[in-house]
N, C-alpha and C. Protein backbone atom coordinates (compact mmCIF):
# COMPACT_ATOMS: atom_id res chain seq x y z
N UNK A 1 0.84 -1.18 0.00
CA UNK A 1 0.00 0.00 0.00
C UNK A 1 0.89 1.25 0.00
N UNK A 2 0.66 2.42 -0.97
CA UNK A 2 1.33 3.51 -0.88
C UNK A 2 1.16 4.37 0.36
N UNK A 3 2.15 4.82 1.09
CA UNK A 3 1.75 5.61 2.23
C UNK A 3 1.14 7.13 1.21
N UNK A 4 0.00 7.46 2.28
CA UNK A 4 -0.89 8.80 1.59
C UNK A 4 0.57 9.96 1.82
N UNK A 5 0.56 10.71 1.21
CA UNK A 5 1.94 11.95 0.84
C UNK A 5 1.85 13.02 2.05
N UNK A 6 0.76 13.44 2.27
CA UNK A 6 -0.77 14.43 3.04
C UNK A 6 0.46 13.42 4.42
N UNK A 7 -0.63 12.63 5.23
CA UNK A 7 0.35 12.25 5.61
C UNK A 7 1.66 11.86 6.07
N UNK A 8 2.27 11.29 5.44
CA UNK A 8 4.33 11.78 5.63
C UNK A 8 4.16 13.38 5.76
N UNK A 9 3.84 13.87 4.93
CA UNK A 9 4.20 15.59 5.30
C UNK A 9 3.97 15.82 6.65
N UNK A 10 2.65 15.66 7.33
CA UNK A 10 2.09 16.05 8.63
C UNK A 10 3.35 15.31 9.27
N UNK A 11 3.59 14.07 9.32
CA UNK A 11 4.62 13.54 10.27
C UNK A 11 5.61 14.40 10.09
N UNK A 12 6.20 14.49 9.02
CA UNK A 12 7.63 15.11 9.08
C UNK A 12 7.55 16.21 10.24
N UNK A 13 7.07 17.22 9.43
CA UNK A 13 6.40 18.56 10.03
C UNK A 13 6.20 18.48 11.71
N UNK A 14 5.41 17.30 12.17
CA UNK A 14 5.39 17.05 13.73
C UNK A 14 6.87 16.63 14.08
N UNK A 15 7.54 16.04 13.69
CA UNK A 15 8.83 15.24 14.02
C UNK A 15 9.84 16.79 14.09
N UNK A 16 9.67 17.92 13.53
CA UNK A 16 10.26 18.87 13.15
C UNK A 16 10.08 20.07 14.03
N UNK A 17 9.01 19.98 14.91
CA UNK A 17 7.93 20.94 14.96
C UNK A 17 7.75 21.85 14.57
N UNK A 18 7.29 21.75 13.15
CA UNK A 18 6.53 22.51 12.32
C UNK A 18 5.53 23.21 12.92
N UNK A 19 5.03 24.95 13.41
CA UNK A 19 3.78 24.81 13.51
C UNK A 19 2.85 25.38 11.97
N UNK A 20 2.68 24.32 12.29
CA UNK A 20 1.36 24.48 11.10
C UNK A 20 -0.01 23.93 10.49
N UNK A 21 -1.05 24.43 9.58
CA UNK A 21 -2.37 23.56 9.94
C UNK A 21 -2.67 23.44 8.40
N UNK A 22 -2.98 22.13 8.08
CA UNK A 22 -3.78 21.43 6.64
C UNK A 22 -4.95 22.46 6.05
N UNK A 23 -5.45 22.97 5.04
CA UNK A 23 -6.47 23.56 5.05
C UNK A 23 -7.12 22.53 3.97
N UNK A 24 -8.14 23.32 3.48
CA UNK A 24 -8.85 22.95 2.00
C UNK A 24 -9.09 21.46 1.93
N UNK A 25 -9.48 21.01 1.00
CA UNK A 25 -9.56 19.87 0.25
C UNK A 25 -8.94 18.58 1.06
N UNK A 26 -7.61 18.72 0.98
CA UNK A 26 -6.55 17.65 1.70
C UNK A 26 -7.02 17.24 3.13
N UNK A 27 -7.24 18.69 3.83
CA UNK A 27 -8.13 18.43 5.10
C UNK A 27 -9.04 17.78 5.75
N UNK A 28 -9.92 18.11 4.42
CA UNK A 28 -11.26 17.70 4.46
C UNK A 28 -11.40 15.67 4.22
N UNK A 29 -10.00 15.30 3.29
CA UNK A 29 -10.24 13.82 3.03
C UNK A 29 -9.37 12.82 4.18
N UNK A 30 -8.34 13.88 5.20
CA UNK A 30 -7.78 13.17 6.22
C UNK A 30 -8.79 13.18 7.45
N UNK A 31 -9.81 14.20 7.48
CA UNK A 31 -10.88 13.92 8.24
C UNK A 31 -11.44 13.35 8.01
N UNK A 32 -11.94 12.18 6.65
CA UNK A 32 -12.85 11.47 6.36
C UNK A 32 -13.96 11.82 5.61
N UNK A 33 -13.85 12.94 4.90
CA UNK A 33 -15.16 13.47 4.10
C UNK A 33 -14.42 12.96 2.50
N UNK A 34 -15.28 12.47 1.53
CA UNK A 34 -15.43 12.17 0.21
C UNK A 34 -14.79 13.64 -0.38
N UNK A 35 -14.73 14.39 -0.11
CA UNK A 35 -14.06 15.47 -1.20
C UNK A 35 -13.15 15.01 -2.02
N UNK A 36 -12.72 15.49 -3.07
CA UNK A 36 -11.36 15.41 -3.49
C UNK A 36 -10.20 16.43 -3.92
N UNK A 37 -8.96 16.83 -3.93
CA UNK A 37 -8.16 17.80 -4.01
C UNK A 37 -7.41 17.46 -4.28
N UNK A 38 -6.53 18.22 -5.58
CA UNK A 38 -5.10 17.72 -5.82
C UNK A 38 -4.18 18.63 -5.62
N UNK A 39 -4.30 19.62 -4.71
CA UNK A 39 -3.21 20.66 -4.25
C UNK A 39 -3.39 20.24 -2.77
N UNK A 40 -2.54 20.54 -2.12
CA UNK A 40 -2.49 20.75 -0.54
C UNK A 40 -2.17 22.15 -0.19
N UNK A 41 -2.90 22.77 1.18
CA UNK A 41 -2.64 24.06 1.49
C UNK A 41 -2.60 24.24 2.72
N UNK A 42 -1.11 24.85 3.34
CA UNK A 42 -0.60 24.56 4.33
C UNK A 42 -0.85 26.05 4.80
N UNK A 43 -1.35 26.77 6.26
CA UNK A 43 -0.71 27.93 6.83
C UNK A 43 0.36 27.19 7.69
N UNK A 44 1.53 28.39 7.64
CA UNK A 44 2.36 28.05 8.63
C UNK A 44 2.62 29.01 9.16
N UNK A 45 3.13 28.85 10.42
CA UNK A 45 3.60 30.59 11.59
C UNK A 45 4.73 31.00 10.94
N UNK A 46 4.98 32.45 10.90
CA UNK A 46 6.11 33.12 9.96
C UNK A 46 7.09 33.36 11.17
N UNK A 47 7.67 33.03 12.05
CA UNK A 47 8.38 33.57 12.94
C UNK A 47 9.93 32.85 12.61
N UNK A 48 10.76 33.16 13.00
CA UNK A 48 12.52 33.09 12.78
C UNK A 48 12.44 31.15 13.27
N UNK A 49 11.97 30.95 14.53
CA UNK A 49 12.38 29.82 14.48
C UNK A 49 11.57 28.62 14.25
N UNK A 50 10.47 29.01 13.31
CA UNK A 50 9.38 27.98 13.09
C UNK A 50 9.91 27.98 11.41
N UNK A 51 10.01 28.84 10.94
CA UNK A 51 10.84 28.93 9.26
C UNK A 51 11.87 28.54 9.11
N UNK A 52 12.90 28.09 10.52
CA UNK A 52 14.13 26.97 10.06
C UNK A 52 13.30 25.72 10.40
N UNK A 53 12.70 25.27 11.10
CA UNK A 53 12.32 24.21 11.11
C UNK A 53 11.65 23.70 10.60
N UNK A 54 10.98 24.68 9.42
CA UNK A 54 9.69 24.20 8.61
C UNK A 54 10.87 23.82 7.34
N UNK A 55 12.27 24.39 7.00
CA UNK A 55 13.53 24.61 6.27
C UNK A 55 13.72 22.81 6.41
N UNK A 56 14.22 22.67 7.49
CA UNK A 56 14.76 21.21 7.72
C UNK A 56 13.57 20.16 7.36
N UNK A 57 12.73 20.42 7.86
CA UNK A 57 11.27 19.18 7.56
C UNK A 57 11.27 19.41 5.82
N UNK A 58 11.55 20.76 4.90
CA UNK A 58 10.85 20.12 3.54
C UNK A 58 12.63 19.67 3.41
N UNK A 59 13.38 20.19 3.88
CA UNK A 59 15.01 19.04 3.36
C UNK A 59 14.46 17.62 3.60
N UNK A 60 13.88 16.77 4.69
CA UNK A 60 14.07 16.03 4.77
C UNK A 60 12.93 15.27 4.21
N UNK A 61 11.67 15.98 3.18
CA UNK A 61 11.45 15.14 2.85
C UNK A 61 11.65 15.45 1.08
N UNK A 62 12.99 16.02 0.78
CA UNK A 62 13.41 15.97 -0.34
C UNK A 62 12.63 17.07 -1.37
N UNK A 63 11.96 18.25 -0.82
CA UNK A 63 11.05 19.03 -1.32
C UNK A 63 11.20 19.65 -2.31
N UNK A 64 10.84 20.17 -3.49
CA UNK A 64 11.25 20.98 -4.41
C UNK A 64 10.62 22.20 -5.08
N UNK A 65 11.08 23.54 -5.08
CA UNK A 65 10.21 24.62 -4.87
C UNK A 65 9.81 24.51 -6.64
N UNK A 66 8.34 24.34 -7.28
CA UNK A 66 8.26 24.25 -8.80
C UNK A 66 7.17 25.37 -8.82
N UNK A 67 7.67 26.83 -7.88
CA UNK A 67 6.93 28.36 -8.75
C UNK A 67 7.57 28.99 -7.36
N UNK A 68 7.50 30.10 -8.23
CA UNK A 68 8.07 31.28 -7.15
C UNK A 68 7.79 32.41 -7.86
């Protein structure tokens, strides 16, 4: 079985302490509602030491920025 992506992210992110919260779509299908979404949308806290650690969690799960 493929591990869900949604998922690993939230772990990383906890393992990291990331603070941050799932919104939209993605949200809605790890709570168990039928929706469907193919973006994920993350808020995260903007402060100095939650932005290195949010830094290290997408290093470690190999992240790659594709728009800026």
């Amino acid at each position: 079985m493929t591990p869900n992506p949604i998922l690993k992210v939230l772990s990383i992110f906890k393992k990291h302490r990331v603070k941050s919260l799932l919104i939209g779509g993605q949200a809605c299908i790890v709570y168990g509602a039928a929706e469907f979404s193919r973006d994920s949308d993350f808020i995260v806290l903007c402060d100095n030491d939650n932005l290195k650690r949010l830094n290290e969690a997408l290093r470690a799960l190999k992240a790659k920025l594709i728009y800026a």
